[in-house]
N, C-alpha and C. Protein backbone atom coordinates (compact mmCIF):
# COMPACT_ATOMS: atom_id res chain seq x y z
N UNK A 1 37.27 -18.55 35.36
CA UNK A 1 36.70 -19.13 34.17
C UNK A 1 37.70 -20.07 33.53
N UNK A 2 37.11 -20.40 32.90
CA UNK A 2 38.21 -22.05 32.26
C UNK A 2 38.31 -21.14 30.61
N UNK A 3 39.13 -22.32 29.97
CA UNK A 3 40.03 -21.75 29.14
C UNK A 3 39.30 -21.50 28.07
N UNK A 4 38.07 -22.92 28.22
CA UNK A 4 37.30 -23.06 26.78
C UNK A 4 35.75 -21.94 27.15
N UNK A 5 34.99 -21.47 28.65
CA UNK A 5 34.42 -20.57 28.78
C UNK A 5 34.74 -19.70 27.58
N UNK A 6 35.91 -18.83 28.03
CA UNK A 6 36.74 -17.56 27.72
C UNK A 6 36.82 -17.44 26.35
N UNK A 7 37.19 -18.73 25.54
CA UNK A 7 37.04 -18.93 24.04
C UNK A 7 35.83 -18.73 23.66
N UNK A 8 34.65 -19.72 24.13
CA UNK A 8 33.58 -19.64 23.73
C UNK A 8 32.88 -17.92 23.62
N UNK A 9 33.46 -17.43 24.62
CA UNK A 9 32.92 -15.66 25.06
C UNK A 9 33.20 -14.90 23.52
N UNK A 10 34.89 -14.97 23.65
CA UNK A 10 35.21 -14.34 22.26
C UNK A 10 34.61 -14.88 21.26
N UNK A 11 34.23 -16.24 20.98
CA UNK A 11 33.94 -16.51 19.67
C UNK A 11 32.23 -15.50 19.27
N UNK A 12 31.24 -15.83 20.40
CA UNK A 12 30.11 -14.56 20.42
C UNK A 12 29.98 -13.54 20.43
N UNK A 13 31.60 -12.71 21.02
CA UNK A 13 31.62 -11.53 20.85
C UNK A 13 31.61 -11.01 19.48
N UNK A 14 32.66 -12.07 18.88
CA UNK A 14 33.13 -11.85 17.35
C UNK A 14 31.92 -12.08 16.52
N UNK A 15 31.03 -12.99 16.86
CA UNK A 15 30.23 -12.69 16.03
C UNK A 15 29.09 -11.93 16.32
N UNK A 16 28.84 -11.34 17.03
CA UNK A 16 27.85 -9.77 17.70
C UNK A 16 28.35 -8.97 17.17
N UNK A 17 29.51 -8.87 16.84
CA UNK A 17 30.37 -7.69 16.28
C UNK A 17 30.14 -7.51 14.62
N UNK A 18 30.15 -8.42 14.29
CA UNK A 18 30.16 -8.88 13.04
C UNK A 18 29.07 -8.77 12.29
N UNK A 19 27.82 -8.98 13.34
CA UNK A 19 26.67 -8.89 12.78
C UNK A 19 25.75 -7.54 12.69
N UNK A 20 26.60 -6.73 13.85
CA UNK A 20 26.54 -5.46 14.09
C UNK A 20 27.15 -4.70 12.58
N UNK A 21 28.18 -5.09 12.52
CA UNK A 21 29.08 -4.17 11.45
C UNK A 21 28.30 -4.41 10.12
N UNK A 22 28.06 -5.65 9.68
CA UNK A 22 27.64 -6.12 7.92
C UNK A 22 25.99 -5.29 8.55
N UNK A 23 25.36 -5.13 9.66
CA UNK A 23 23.75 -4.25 9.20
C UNK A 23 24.16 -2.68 9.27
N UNK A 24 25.40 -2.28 9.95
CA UNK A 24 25.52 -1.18 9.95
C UNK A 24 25.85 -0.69 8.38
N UNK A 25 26.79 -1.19 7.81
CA UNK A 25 26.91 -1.11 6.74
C UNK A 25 25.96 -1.11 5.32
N UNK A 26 25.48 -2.11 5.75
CA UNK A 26 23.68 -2.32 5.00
C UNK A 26 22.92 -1.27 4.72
N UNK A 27 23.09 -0.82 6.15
CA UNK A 27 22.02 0.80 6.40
C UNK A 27 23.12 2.01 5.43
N UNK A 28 23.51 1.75 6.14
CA UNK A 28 24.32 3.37 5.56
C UNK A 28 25.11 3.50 3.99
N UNK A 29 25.08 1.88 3.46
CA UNK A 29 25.40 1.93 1.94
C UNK A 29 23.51 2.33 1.09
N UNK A 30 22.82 1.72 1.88
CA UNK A 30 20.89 1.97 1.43
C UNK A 30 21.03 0.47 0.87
N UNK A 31 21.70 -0.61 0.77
CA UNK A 31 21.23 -1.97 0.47
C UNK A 31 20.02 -2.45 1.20
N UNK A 32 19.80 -1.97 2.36
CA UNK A 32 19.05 -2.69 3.49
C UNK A 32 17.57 -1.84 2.89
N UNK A 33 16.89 -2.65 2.41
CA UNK A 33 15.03 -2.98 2.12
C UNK A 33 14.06 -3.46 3.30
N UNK A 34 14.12 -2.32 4.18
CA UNK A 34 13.10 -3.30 5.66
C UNK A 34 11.67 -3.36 4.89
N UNK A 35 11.05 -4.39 5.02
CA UNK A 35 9.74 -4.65 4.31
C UNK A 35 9.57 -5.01 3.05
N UNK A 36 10.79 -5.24 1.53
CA UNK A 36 10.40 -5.29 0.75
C UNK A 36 10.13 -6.82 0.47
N UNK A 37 8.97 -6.90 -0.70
CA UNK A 37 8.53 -7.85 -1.00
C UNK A 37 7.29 -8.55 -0.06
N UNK A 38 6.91 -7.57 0.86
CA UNK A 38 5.57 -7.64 1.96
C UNK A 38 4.63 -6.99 0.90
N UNK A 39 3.52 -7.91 0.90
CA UNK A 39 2.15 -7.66 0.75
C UNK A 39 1.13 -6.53 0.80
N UNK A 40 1.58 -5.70 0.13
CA UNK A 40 0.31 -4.20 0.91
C UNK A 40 -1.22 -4.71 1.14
N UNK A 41 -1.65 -4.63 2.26
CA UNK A 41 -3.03 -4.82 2.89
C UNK A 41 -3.99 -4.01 1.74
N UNK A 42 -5.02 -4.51 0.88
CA UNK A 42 -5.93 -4.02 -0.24
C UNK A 42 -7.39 -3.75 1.25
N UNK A 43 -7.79 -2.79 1.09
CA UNK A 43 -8.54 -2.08 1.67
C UNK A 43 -9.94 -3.01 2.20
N UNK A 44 -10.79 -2.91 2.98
CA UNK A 44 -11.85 -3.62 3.46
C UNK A 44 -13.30 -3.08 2.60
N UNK A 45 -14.02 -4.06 2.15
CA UNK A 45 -15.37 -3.54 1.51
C UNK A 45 -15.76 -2.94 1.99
N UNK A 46 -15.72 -2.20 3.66
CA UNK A 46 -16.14 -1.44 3.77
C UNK A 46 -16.26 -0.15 3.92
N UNK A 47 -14.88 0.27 3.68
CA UNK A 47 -14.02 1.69 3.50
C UNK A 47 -14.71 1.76 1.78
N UNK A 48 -15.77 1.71 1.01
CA UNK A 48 -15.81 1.75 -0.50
C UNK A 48 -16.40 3.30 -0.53
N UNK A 49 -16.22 3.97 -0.92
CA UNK A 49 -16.62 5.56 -1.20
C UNK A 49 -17.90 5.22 -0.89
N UNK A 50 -18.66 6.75 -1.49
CA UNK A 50 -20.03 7.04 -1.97
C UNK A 50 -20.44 6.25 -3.09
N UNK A 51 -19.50 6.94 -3.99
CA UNK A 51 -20.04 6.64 -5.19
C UNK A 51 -19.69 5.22 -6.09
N UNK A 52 -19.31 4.19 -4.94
CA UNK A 52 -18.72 2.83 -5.68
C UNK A 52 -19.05 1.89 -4.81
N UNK A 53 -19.59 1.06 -5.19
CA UNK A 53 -20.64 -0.21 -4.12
C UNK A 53 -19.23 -1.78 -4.14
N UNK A 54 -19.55 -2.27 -3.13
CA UNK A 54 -18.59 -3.28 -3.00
C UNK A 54 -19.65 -4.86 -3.17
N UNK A 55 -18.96 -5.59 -4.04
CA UNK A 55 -19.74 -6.95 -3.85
C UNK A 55 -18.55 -8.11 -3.31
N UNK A 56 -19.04 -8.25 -2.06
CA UNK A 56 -17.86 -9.09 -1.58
C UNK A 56 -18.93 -11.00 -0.97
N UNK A 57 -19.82 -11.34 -2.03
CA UNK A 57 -20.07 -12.56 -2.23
C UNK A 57 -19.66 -13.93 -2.47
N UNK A 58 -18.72 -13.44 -3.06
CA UNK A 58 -17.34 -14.92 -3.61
C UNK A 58 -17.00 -15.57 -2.51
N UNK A 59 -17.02 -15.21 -1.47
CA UNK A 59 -16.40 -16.02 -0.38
C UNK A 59 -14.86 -16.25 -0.53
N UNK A 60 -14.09 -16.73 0.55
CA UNK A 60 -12.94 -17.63 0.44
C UNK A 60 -12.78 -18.89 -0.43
N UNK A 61 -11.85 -18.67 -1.05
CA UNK A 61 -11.57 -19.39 -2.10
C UNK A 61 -10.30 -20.53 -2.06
N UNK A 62 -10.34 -21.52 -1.76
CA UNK A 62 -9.35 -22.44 -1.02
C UNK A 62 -8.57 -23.13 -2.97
N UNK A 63 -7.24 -23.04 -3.45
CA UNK A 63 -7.34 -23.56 -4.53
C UNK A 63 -5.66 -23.79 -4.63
N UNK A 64 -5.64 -25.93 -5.41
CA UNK A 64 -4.34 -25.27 -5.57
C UNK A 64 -3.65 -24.91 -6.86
N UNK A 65 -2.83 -24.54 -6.79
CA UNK A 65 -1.95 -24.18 -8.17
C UNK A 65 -1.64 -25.54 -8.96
N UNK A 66 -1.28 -25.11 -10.49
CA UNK A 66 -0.38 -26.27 -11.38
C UNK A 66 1.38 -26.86 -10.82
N UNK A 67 1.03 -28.28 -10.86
CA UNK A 67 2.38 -28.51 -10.58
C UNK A 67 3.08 -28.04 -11.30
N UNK A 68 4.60 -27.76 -10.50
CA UNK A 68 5.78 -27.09 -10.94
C UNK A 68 6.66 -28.58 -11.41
N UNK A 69 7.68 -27.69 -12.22
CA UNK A 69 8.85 -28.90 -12.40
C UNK A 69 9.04 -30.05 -11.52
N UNK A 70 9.41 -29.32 -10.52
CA UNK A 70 9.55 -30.67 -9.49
C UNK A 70 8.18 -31.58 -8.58
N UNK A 71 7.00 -31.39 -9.12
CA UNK A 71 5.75 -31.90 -8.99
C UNK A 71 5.20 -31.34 -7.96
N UNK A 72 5.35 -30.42 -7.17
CA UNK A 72 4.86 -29.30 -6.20
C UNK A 72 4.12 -28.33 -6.21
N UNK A 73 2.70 -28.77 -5.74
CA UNK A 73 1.31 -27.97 -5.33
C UNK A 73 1.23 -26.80 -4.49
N UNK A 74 0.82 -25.69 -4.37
CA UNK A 74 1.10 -24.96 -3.74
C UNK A 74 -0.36 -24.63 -3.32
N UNK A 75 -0.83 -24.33 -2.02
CA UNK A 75 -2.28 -24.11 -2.20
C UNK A 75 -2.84 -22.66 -1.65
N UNK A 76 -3.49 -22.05 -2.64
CA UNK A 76 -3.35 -20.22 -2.34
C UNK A 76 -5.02 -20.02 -1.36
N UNK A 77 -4.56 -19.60 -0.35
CA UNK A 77 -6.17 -18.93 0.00
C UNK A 77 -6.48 -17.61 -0.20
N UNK A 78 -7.26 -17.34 -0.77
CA UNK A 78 -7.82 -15.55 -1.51
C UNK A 78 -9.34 -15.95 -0.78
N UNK A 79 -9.39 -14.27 -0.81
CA UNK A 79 -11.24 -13.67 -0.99
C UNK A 79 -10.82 -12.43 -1.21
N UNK A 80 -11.35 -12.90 -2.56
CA UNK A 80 -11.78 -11.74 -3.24
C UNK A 80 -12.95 -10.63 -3.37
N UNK A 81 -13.22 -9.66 -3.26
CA UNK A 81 -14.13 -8.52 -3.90
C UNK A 81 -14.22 -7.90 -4.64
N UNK A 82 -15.31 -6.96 -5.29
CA UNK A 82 -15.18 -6.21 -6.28
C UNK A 82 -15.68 -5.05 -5.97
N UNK A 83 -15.30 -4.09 -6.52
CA UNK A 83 -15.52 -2.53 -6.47
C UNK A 83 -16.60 -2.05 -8.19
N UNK A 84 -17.47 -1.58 -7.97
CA UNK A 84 -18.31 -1.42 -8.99
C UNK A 84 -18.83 0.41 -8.69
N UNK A 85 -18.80 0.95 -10.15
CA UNK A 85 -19.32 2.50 -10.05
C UNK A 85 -21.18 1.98 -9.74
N UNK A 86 -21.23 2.83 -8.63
CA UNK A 86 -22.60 3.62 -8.29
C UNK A 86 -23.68 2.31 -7.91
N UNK A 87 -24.86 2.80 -7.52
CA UNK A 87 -25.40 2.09 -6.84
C UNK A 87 -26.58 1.45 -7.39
N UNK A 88 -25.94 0.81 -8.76
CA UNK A 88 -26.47 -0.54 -9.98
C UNK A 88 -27.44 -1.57 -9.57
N UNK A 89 -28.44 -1.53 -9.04
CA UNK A 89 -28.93 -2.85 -8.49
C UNK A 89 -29.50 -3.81 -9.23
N UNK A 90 -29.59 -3.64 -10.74
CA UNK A 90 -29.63 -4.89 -11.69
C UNK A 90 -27.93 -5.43 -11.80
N UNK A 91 -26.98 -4.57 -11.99
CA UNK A 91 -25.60 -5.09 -11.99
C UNK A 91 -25.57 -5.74 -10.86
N UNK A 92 -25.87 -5.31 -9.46
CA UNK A 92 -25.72 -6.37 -8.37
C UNK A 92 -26.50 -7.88 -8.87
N UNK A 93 -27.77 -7.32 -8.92
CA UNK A 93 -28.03 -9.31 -8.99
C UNK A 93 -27.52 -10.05 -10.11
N UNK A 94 -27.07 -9.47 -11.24
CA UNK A 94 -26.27 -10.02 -12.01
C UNK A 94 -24.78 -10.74 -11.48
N UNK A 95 -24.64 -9.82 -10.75
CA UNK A 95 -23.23 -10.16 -10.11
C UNK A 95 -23.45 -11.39 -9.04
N UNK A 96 -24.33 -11.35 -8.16
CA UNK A 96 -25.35 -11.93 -7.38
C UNK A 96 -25.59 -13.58 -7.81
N UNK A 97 -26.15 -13.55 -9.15
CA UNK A 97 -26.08 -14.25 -9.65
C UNK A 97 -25.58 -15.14 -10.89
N UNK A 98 -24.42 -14.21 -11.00
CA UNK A 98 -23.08 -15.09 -11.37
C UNK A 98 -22.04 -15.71 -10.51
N UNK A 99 -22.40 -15.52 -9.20
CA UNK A 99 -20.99 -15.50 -8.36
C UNK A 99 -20.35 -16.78 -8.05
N UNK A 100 -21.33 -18.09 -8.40
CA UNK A 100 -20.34 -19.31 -8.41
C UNK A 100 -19.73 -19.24 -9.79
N UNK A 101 -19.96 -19.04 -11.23
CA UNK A 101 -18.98 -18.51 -12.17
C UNK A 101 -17.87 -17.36 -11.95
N UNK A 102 -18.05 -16.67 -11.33
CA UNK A 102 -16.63 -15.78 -10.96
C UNK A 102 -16.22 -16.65 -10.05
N UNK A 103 -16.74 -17.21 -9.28
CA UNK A 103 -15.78 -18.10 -8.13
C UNK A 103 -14.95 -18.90 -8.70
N UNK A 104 -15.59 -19.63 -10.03
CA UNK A 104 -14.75 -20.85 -10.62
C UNK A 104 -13.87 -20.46 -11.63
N UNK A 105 -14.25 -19.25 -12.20
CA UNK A 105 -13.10 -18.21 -13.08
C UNK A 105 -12.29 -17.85 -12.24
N UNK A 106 -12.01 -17.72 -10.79
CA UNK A 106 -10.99 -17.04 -10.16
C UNK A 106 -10.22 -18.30 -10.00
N UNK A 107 -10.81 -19.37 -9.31
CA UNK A 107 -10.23 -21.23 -9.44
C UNK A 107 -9.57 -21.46 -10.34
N UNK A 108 -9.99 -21.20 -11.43
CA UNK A 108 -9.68 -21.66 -12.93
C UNK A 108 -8.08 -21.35 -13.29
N UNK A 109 -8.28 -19.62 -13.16
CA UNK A 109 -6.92 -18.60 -13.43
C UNK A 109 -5.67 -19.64 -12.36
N UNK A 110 -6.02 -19.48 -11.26
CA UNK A 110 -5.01 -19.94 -10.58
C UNK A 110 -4.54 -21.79 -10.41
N UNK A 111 -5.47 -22.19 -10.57
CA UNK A 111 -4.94 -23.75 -10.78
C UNK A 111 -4.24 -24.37 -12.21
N UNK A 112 -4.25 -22.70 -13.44
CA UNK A 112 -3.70 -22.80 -14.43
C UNK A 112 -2.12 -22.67 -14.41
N UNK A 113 -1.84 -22.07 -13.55
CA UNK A 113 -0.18 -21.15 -12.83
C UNK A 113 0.01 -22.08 -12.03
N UNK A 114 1.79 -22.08 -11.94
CA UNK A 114 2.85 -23.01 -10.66
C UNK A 114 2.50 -21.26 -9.71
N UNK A 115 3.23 -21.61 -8.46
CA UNK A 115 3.26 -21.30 -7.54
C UNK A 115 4.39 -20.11 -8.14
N UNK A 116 5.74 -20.38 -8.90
CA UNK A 116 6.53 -19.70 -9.09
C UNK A 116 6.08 -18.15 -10.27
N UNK A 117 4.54 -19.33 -11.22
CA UNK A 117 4.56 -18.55 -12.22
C UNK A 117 3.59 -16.77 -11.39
N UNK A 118 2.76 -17.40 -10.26
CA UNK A 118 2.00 -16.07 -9.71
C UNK A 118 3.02 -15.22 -9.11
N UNK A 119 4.02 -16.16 -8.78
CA UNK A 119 4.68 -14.66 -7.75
C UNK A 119 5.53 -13.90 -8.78
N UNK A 120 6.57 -14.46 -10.17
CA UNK A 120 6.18 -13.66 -10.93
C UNK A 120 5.67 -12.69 -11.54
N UNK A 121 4.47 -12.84 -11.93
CA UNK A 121 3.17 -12.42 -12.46
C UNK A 121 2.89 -10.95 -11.63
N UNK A 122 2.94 -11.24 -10.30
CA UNK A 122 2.64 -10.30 -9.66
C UNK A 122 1.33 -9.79 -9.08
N UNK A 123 0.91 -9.82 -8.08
CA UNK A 123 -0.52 -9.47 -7.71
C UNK A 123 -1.14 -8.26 -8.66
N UNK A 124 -0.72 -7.56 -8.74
CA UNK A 124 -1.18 -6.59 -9.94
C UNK A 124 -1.69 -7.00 -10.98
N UNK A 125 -0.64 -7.56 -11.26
CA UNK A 125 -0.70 -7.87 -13.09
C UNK A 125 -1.58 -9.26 -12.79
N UNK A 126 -2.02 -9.60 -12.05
CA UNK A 126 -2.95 -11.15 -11.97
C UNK A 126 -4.63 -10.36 -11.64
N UNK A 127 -4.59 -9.33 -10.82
CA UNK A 127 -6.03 -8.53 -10.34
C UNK A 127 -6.06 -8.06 -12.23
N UNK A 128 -5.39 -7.09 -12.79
CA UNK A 128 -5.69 -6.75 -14.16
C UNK A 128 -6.46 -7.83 -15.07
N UNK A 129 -5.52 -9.51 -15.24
CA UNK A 129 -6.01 -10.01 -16.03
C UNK A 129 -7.55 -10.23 -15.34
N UNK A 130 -7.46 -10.87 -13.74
CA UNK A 130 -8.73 -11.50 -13.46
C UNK A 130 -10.40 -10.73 -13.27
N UNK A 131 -9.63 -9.29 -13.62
CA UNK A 131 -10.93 -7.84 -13.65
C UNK A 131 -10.90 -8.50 -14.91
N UNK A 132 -10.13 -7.92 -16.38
CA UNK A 132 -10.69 -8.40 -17.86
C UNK A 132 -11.34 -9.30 -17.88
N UNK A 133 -10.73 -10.60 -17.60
CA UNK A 133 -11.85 -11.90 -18.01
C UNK A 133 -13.41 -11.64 -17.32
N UNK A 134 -13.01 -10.93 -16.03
CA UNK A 134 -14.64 -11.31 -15.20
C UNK A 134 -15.53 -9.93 -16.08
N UNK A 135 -14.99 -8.99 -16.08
CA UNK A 135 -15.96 -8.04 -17.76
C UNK A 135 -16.23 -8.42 -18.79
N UNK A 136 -14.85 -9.42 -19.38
CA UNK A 136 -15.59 -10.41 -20.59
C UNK A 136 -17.19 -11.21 -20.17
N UNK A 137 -17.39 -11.43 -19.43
CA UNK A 137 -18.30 -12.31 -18.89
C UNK A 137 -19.48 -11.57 -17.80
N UNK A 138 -19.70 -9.98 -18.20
CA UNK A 138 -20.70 -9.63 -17.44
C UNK A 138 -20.94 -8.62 -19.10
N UNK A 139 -22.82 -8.29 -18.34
CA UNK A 139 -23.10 -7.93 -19.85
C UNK A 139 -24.03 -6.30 -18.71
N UNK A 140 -24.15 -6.51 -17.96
CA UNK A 140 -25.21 -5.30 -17.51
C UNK A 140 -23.91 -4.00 -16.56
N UNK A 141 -22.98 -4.42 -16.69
CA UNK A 141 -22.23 -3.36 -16.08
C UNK A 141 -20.41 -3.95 -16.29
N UNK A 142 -19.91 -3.43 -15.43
CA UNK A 142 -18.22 -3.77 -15.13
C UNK A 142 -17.60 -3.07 -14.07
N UNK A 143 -16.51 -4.29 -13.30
CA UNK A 143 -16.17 -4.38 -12.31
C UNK A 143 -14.90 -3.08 -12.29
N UNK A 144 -14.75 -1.93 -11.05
CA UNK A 144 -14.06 -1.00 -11.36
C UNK A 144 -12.67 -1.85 -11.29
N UNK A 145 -12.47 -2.55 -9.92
CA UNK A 145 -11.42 -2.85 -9.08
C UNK A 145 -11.58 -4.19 -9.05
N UNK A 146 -10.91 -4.97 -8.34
CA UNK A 146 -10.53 -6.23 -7.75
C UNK A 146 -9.68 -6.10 -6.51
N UNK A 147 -10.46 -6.66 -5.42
CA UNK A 147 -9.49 -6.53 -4.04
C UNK A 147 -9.55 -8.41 -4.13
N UNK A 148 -7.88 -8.41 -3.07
CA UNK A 148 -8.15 -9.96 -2.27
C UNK A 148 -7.90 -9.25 -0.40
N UNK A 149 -8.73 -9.80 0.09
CA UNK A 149 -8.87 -9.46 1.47
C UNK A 149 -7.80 -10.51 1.76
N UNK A 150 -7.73 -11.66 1.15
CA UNK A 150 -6.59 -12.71 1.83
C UNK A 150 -5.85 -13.09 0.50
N UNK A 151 -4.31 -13.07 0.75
CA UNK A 151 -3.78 -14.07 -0.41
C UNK A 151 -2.84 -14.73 0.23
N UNK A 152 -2.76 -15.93 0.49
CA UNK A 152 -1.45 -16.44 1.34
C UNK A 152 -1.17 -17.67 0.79
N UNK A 153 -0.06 -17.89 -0.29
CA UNK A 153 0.47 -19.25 -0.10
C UNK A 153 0.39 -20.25 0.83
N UNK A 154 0.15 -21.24 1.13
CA UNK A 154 0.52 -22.12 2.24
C UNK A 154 1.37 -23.56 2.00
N UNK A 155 2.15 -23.75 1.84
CA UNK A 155 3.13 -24.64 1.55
C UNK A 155 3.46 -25.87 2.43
């Protein structure tokens, strides 16, 4: 082997080594978070109990956010559903037939927010506000839950 091979060897060893040691360390101080800040999967309309009906009408919702400081759109894809007690069938067609107004109330919420201010905010605390407003705005029942089957930034 030549001189600069042999260098090049050590220089990868050293850093295999290196990269070995700072995760070993990681692990065994508990710094190391495998998964945090991943998305928990919100359940399928069709896992909904007995006693709680799913209206998953809204469709996919293509929308983008408020520019940020530096003039940057961010564009979120959701579909959303709702979880409702018992098996309401005037609350359904109400729901039924509000659902391009919840579609454009869900539009609305998010093209009001930068990209920075939702992740913030927090999926939680954004399903809370966007259940309140959509109960402000139903008169024959109210929504238990709020699922998004999809939420993905795309940048």
């Amino acid at each position: 082997m030549t001189k600069i091979n042999k260098i090049l060897l050590l220089i990868i060893g050293a850093i295999l080594v290196l990269i070995i040691a700072v995760s070993a360390i990681a692990v065994c101080t508990k710094n190391a978070h495998p998964g945090e800040g991943l998305r928990h999967e919100d359940p399928l309309p069709d896992s909904v109990g007995r006693e709680k009906t799913a209206f998953n009408h809204i469709g996919q919702i293509r929308v983008f956010t408020k520019e940020d400081s530096a003039n940057q759109k961010s564009m979120i894809v959701l579909t959303p559903w709702f979880e409702y007690d018992g098996d309401d069938s005037a609350f359904f067609e109400e729901l039924d037939r509000k659902h391009l107004s919840l579609r454009a109330m869900i539009t609305s919420y998010f093209s009001r927010h930068t990209k920075q201010e939702l992740v913030t905010l927090g999926e939680s605390n954004i399903k809370t506000e966007l259940k309140e407003q959509i109960n402000e705005n139903l008169v024959l029942g109210k929504i238990s839950r709020l699922y998004f089957n999809d939420y993905l930034f795309l940048d």
